[in-house]
C-alpha atoms as a PDB file:
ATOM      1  CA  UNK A   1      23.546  97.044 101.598  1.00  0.00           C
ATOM      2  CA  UNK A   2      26.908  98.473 101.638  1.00  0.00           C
ATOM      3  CA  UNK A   3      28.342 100.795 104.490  1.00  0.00           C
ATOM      4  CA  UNK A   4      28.034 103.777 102.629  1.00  0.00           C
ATOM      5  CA  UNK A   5      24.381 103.473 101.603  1.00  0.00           C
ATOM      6  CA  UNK A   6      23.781 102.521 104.821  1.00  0.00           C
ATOM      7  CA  UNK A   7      24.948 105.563 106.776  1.00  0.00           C
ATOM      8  CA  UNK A   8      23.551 107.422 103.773  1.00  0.00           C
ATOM      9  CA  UNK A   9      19.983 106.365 103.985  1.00  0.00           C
ATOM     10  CA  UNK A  10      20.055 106.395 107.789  1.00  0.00           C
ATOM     11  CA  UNK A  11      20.744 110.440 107.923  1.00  0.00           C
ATOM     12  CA  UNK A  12      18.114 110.815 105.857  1.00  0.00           C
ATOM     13  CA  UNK A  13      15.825 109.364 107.483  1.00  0.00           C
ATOM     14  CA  UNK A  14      17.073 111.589 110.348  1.00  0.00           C
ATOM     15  CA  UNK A  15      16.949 114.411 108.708  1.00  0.00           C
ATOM     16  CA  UNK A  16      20.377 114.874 108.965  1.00  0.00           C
ATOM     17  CA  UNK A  17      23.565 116.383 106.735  1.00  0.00           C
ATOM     18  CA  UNK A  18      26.471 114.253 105.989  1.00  0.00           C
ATOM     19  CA  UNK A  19      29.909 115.548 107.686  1.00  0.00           C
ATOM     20  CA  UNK A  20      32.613 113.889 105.200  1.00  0.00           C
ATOM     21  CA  UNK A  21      36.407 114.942 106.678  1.00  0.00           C
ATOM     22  CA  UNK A  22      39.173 114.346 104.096  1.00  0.00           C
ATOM     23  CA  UNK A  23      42.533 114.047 105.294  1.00  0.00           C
ATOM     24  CA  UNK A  24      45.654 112.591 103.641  1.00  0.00           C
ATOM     25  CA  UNK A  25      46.842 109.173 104.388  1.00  0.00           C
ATOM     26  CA  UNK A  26      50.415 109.177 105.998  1.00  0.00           C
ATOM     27  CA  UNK A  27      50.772 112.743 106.614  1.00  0.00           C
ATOM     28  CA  UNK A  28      52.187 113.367 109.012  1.00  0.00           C
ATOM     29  CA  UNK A  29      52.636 109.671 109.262  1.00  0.00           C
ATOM     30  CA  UNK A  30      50.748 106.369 109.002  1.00  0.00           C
ATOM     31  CA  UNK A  31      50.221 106.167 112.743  1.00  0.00           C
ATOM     32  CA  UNK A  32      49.220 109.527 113.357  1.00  0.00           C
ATOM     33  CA  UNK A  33      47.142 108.989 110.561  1.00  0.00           C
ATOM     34  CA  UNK A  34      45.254 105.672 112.220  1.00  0.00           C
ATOM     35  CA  UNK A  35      44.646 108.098 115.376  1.00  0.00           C
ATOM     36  CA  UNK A  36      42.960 111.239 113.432  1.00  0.00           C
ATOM     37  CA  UNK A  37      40.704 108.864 111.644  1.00  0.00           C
ATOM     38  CA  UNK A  38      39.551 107.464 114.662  1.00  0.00           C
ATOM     39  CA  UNK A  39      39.099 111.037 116.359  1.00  0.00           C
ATOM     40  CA  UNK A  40      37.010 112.019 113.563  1.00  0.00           C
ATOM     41  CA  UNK A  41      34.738 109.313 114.404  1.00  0.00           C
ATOM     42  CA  UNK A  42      34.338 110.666 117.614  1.00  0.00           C
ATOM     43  CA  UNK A  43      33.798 113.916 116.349  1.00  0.00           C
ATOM     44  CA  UNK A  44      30.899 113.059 114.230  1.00  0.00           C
ATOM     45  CA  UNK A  45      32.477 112.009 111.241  1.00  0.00           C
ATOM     46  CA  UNK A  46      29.973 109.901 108.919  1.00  0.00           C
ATOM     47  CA  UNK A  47      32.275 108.760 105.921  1.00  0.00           C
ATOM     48  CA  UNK A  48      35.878 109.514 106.255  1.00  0.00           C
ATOM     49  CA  UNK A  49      37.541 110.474 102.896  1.00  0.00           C
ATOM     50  CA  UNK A  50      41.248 109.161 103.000  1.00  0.00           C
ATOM     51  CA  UNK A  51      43.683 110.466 100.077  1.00  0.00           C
ATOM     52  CA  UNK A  52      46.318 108.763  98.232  1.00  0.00           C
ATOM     53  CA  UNK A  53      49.686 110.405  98.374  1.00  0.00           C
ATOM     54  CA  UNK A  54      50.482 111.284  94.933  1.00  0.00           C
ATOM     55  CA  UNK A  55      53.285 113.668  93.747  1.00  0.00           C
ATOM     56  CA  UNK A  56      51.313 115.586  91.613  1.00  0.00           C
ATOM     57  CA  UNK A  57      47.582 116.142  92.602  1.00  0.00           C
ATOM     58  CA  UNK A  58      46.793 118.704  89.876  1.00  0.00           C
ATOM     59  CA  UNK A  59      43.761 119.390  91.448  1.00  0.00           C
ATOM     60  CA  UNK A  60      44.381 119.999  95.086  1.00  0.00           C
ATOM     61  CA  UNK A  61      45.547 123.372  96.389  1.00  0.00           C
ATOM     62  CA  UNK A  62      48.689 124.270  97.920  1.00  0.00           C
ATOM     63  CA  UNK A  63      47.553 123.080 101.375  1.00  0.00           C
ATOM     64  CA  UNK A  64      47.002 119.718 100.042  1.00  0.00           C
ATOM     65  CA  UNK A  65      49.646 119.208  97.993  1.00  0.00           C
ATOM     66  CA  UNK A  66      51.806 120.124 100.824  1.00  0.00           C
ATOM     67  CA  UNK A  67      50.175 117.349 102.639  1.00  0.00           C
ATOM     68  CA  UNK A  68      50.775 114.843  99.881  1.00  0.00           C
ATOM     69  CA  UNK A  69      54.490 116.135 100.379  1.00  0.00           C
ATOM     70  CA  UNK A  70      54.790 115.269 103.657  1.00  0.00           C
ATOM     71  CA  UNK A  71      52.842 112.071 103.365  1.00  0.00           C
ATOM     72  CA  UNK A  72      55.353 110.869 100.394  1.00  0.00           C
ATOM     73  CA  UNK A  73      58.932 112.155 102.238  1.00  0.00           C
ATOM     74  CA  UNK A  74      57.375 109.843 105.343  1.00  0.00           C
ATOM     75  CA  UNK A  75      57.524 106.867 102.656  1.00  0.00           C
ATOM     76  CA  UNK A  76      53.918 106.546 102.264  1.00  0.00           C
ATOM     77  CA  UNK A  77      52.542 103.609  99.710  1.00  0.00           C
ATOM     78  CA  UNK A  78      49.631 102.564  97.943  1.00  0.00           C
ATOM     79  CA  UNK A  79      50.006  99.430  99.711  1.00  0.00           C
ATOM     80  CA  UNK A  80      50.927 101.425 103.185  1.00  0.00           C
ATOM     81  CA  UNK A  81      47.454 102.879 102.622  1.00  0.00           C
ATOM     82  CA  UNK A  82      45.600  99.523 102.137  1.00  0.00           C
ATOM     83  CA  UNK A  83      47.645  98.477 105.780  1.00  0.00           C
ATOM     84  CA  UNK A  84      45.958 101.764 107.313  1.00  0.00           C
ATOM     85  CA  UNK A  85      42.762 100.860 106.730  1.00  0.00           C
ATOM     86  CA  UNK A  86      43.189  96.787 107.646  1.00  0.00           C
ATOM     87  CA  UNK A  87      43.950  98.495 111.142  1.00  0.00           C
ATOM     88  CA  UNK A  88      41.877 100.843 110.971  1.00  0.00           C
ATOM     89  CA  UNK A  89      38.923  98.609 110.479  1.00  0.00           C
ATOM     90  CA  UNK A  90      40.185  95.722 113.248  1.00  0.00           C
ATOM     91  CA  UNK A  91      39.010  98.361 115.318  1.00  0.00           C
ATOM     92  CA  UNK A  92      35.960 100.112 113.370  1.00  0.00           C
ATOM     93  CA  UNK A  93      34.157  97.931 111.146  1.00  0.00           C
ATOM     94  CA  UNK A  94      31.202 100.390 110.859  1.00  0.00           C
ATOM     95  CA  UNK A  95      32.578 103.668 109.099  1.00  0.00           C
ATOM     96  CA  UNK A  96      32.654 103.915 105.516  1.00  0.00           C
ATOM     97  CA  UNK A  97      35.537 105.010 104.094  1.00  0.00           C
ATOM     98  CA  UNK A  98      36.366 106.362 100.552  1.00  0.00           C
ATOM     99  CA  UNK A  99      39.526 106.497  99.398  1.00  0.00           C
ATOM    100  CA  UNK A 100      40.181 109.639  97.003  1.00  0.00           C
ATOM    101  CA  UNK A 101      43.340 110.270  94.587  1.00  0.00           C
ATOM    102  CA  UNK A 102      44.540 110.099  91.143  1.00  0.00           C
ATOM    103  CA  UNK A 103      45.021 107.228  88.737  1.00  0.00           C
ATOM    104  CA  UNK A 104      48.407 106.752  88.309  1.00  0.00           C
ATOM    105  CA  UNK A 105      49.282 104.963  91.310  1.00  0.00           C
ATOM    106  CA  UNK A 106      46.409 102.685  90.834  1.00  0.00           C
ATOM    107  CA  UNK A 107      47.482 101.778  87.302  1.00  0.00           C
ATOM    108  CA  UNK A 108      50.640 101.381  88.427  1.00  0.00           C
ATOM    109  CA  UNK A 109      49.848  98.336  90.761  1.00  0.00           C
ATOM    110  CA  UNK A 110      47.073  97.319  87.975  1.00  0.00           C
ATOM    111  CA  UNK A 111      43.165  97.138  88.390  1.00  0.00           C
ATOM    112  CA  UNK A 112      43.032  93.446  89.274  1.00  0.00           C
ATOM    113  CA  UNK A 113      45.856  94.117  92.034  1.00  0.00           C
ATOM    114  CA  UNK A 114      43.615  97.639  93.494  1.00  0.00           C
ATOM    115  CA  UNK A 115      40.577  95.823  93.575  1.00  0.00           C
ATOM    116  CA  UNK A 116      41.596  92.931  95.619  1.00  0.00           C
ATOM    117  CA  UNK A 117      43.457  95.374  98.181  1.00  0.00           C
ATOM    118  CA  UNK A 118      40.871  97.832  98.760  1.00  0.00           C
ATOM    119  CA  UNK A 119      38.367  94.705  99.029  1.00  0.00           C
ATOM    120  CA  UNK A 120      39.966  92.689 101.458  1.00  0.00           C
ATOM    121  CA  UNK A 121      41.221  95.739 103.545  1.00  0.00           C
ATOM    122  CA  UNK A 122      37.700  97.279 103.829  1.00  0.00           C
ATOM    123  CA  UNK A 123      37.708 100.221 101.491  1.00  0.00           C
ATOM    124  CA  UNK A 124      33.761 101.165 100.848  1.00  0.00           C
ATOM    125  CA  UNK A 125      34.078 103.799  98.203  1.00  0.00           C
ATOM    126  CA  UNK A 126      37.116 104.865  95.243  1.00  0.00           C
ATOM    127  CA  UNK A 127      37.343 108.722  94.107  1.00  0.00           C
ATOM    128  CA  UNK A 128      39.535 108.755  90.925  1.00  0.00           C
ATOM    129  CA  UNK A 129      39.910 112.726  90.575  1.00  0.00           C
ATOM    130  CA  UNK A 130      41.214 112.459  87.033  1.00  0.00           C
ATOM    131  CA  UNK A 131      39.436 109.343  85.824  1.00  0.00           C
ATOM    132  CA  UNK A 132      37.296 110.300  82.689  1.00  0.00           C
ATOM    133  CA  UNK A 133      33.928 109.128  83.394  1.00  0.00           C
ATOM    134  CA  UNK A 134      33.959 107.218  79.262  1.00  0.00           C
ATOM    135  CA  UNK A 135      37.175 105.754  80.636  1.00  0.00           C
ATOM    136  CA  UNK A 136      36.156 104.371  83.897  1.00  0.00           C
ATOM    137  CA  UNK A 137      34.417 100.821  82.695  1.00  0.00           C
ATOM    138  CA  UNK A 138      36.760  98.265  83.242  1.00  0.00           C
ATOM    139  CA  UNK A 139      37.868  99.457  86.720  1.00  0.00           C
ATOM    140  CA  UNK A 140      34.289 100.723  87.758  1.00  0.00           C
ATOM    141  CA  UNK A 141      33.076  97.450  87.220  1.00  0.00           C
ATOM    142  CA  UNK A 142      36.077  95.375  88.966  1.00  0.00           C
ATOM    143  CA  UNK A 143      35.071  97.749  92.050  1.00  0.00           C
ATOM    144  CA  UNK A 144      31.217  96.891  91.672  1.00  0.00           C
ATOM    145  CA  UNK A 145      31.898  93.231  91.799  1.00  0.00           C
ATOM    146  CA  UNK A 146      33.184  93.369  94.951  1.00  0.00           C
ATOM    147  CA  UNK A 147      30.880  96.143  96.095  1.00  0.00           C
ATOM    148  CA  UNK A 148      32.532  99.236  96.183  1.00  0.00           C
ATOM    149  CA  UNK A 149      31.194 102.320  95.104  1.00  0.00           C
ATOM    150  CA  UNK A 150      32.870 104.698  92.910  1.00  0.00           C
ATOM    151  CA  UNK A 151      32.498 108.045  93.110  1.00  0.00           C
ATOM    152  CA  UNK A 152      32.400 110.748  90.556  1.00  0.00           C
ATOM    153  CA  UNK A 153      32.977 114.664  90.486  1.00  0.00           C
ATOM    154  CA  UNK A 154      31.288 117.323  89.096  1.00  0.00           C
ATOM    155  CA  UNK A 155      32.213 120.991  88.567  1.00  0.00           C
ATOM    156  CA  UNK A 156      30.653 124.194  87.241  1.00  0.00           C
ATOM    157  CA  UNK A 157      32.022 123.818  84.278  1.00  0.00           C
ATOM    158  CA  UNK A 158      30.381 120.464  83.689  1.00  0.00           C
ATOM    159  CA  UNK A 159      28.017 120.341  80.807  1.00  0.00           C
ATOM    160  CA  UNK A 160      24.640 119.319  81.252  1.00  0.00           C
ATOM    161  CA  UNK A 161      25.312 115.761  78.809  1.00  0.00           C
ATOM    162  CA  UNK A 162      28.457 114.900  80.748  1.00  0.00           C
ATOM    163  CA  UNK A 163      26.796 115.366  84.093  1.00  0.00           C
ATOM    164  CA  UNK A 164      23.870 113.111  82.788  1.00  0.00           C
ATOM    165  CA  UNK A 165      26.333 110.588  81.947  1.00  0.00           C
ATOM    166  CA  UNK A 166      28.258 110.921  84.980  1.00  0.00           C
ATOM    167  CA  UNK A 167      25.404 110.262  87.249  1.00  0.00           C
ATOM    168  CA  UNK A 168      24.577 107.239  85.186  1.00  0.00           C
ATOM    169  CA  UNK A 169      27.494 105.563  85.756  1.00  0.00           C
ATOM    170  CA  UNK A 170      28.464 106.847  89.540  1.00  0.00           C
ATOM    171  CA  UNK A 171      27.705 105.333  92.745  1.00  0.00           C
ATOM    172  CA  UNK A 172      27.619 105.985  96.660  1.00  0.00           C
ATOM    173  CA  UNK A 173      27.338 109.577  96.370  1.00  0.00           C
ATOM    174  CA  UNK A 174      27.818 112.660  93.985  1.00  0.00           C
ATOM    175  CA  UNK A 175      30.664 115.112  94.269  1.00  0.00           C
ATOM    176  CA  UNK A 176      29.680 118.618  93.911  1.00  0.00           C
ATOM    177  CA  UNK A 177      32.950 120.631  93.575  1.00  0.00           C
ATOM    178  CA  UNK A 178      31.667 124.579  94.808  1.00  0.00           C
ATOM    179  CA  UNK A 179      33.957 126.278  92.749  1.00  0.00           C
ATOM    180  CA  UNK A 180      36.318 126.595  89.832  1.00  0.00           C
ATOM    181  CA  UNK A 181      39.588 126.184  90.432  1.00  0.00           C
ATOM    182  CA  UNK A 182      41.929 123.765  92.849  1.00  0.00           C
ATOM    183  CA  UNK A 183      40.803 122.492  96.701  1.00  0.00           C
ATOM    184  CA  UNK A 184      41.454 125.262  98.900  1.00  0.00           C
ATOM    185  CA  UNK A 185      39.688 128.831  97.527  1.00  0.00           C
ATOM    186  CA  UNK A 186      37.128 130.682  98.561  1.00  0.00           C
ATOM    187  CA  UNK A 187      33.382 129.848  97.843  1.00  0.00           C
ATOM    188  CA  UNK A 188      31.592 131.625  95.000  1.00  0.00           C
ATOM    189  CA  UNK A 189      28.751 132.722  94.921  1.00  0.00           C
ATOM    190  CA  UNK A 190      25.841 130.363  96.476  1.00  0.00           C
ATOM    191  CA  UNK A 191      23.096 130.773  94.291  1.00  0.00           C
ATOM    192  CA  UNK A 192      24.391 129.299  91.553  1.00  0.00           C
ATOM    193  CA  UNK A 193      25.614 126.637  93.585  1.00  0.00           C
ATOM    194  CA  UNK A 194      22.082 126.029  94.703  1.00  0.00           C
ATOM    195  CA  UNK A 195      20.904 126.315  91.044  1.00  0.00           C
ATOM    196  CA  UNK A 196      23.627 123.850  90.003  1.00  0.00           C
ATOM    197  CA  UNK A 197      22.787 121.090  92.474  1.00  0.00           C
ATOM    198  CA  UNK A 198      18.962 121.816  91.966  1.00  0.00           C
ATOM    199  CA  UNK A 199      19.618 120.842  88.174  1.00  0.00           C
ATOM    200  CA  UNK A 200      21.770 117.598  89.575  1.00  0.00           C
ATOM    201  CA  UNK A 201      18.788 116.403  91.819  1.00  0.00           C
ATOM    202  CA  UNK A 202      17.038 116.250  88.408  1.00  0.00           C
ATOM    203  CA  UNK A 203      19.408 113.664  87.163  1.00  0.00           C
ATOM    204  CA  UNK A 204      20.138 111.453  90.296  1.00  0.00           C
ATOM    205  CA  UNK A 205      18.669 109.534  93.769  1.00  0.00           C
ATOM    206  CA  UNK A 206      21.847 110.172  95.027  1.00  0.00           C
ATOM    207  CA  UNK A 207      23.408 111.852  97.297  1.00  0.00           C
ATOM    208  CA  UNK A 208      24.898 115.279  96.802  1.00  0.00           C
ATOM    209  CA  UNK A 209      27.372 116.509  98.425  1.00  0.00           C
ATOM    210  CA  UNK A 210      29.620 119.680  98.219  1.00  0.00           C
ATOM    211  CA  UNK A 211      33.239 119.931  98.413  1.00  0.00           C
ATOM    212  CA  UNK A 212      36.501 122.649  97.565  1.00  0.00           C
ATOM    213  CA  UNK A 213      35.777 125.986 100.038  1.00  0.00           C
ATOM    214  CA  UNK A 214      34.419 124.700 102.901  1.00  0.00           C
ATOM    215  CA  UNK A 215      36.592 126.173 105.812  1.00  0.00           C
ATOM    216  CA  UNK A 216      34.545 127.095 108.243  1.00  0.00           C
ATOM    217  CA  UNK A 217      31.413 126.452 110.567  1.00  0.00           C
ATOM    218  CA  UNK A 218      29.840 129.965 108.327  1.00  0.00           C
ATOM    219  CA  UNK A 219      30.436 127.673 105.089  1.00  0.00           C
ATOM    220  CA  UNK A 220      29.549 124.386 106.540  1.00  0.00           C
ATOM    221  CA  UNK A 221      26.101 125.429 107.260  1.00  0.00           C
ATOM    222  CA  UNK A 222      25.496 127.492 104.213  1.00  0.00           C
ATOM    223  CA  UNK A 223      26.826 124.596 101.960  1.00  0.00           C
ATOM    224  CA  UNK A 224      24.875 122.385 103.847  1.00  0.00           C
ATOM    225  CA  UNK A 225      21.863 123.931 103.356  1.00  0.00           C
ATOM    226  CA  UNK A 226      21.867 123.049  99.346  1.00  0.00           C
ATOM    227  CA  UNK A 227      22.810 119.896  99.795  1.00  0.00           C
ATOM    228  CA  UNK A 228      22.917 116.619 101.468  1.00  0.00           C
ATOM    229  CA  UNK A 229      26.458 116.686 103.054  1.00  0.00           C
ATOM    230  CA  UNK A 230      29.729 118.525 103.431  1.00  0.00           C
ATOM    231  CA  UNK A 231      33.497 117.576 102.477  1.00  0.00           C
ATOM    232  CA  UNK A 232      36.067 119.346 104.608  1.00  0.00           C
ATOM    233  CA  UNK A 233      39.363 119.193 103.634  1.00  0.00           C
ATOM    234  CA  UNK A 234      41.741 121.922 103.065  1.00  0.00           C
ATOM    235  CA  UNK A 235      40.627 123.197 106.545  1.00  0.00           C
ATOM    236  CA  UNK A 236      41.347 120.147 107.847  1.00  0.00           C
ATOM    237  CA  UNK A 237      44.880 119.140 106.415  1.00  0.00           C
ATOM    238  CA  UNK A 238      46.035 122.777 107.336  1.00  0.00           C
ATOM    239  CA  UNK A 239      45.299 121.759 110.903  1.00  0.00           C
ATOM    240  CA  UNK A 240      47.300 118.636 110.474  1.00  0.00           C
ATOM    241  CA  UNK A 241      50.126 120.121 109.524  1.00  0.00           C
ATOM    242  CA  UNK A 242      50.920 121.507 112.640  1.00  0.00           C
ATOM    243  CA  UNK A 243      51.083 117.533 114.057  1.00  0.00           C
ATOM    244  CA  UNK A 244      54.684 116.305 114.671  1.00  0.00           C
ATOM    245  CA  UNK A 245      55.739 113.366 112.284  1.00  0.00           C
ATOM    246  CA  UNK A 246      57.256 111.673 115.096  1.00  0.00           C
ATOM    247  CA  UNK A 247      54.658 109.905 117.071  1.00  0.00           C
ATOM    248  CA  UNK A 248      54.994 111.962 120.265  1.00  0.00           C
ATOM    249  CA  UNK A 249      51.969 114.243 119.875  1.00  0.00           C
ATOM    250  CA  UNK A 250      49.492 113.893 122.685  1.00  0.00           C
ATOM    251  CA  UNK A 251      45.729 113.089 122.799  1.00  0.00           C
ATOM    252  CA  UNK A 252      44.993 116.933 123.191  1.00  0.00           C
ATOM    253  CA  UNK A 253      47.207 117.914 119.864  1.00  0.00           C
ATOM    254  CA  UNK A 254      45.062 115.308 117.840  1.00  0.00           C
ATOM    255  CA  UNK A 255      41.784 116.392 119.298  1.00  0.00           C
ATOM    256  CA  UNK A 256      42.882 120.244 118.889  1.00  0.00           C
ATOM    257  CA  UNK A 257      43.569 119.133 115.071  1.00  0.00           C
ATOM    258  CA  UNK A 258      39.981 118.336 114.260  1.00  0.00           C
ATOM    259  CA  UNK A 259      38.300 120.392 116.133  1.00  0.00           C
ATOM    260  CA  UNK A 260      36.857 121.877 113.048  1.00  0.00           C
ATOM    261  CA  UNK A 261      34.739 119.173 112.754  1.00  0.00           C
ATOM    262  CA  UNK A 262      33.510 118.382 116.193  1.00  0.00           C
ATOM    263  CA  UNK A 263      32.617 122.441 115.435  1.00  0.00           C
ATOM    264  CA  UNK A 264      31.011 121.308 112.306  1.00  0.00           C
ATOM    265  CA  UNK A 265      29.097 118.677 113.476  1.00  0.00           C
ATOM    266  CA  UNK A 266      27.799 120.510 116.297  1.00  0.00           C
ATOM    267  CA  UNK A 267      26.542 123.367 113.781  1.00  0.00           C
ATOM    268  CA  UNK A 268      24.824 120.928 111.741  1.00  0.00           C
ATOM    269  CA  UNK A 269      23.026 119.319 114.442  1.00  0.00           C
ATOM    270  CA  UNK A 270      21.599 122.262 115.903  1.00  0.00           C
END
């Protein structure tokens, strides 16, 4: 059973809500990096979502995107990312972790060469943003042979016959994105996100999760109460910013950067 199922099952047999942080790796640097992902393990992170610096994440909001910035002036790879998690797991072989971007820089180093990375460094679950789901065979089914999930989104806009096909062919865990528009905004209006991920629940066993809007403990808990889990992100990377890039911030400044989510996870388990 893979990590991700694992933790997946287990909350809900608990009866409790996935917290999914998403931060981006290398911002403000690789190291600083390595010590947030722990901390958000501590906090009462159950999957960690870990972007890919890419210079132009056309669906992220400016927060992200200045977080991609910084992650890319610090000299942040594809293959830097793969080293991050080989640490990161030498220490935490339990956590699943997803890692979430766009497809150029995985076509770039080449299917064969992404799949045998992410494998041997540990990587549980792939995110492809902009990764048509008719398009996603050949490296959907690389990932599967070594058993790693990958993970779809939907939006609002999604038709009914896409979605159908999207759940058929996606795996770990569905992506619920809350609202039109780029990572970042404000939620809409949560009745037809209810309605929405009623109509998903129709069409998968998996999973659902909500994502894009989610910025407080207020949100958290109202998201949480349509679905199985929460992504917090924008929140999150806005936080991170205010981290030095120079590996001389402290235990406390690390701590007082997710403190969102030790909020979060506290609100959830209530």
């Amino acid at each position: 059973m893979s990590r991700l199922r694992e933790v997946s099952d287990k909350a809900l047999t608990d009866g409790r809500k996935l917290l999914i942080p998403y931060l981006v790796a290398g911002d403000p640097s690789l190291g600083v990096t390595e010590k947030l992902m722990h901390q958000l393990v501590q906090d009462g992170a159950d999957i960690i979502e870990l972007g890919i610096p890419f210079s132009d994440p056309s669906s992220d909001g400016p927060v992200i995107q200045l977080g991609a910035e910084r992650a890319i002036a610090a000299g942040t790879s594809l293959i830097d990312v793969c080293d991050l998690m080989r640490r990161f797991r030498s220490k935490n072989p339990a956590t699943p972790v997803v890692l979430m971007g766009y497809l150029n820089p995985i076509e770039l180093m080449g299917y064969e060469e992404f799949t045998k990375n992410v494998s041997e460094c540990g990587v549980d679950g792939v995110l492809v943003v902009d990764m048509p789901p008719t398009e996603s065979f050949d490296l959907r089914q690389r990932l599967q042979d070594v058993d790693i999930d990958t993970i779809f989104l939907v939006a609002p806009t999604t038709s009914v016959e896409r979605a159908k096909l999207i759940t058929q062919v996606c795996s770990g865990y569905l992506y619920y994105v809350s609202l039109k528009g780029v990572t970042g905004a404000a939620l809409s209006d949560a009745n037809s996100i209810r309605t929405r991920v009623s109509q998903l629940r129709a069409l998968t066993k998996l999973p659902i999760v909500i994502g894009f809007g989610i910025k407080d403990v207020d949100s958290v808990l109202r998201m949480s109460e349509i679905s199985d889990g929460v992504i917090i992100g924008s929140a999150l990377v806005s936080a991170i910013a205010k981290l030095s890039p120079h590996g001389d911030e402290t235990s406390k400044e690390i701590e007082t950067a997710t403190q969102l989510i030790r909020d979060a996870r506290d609100a959830l388990n209530v």
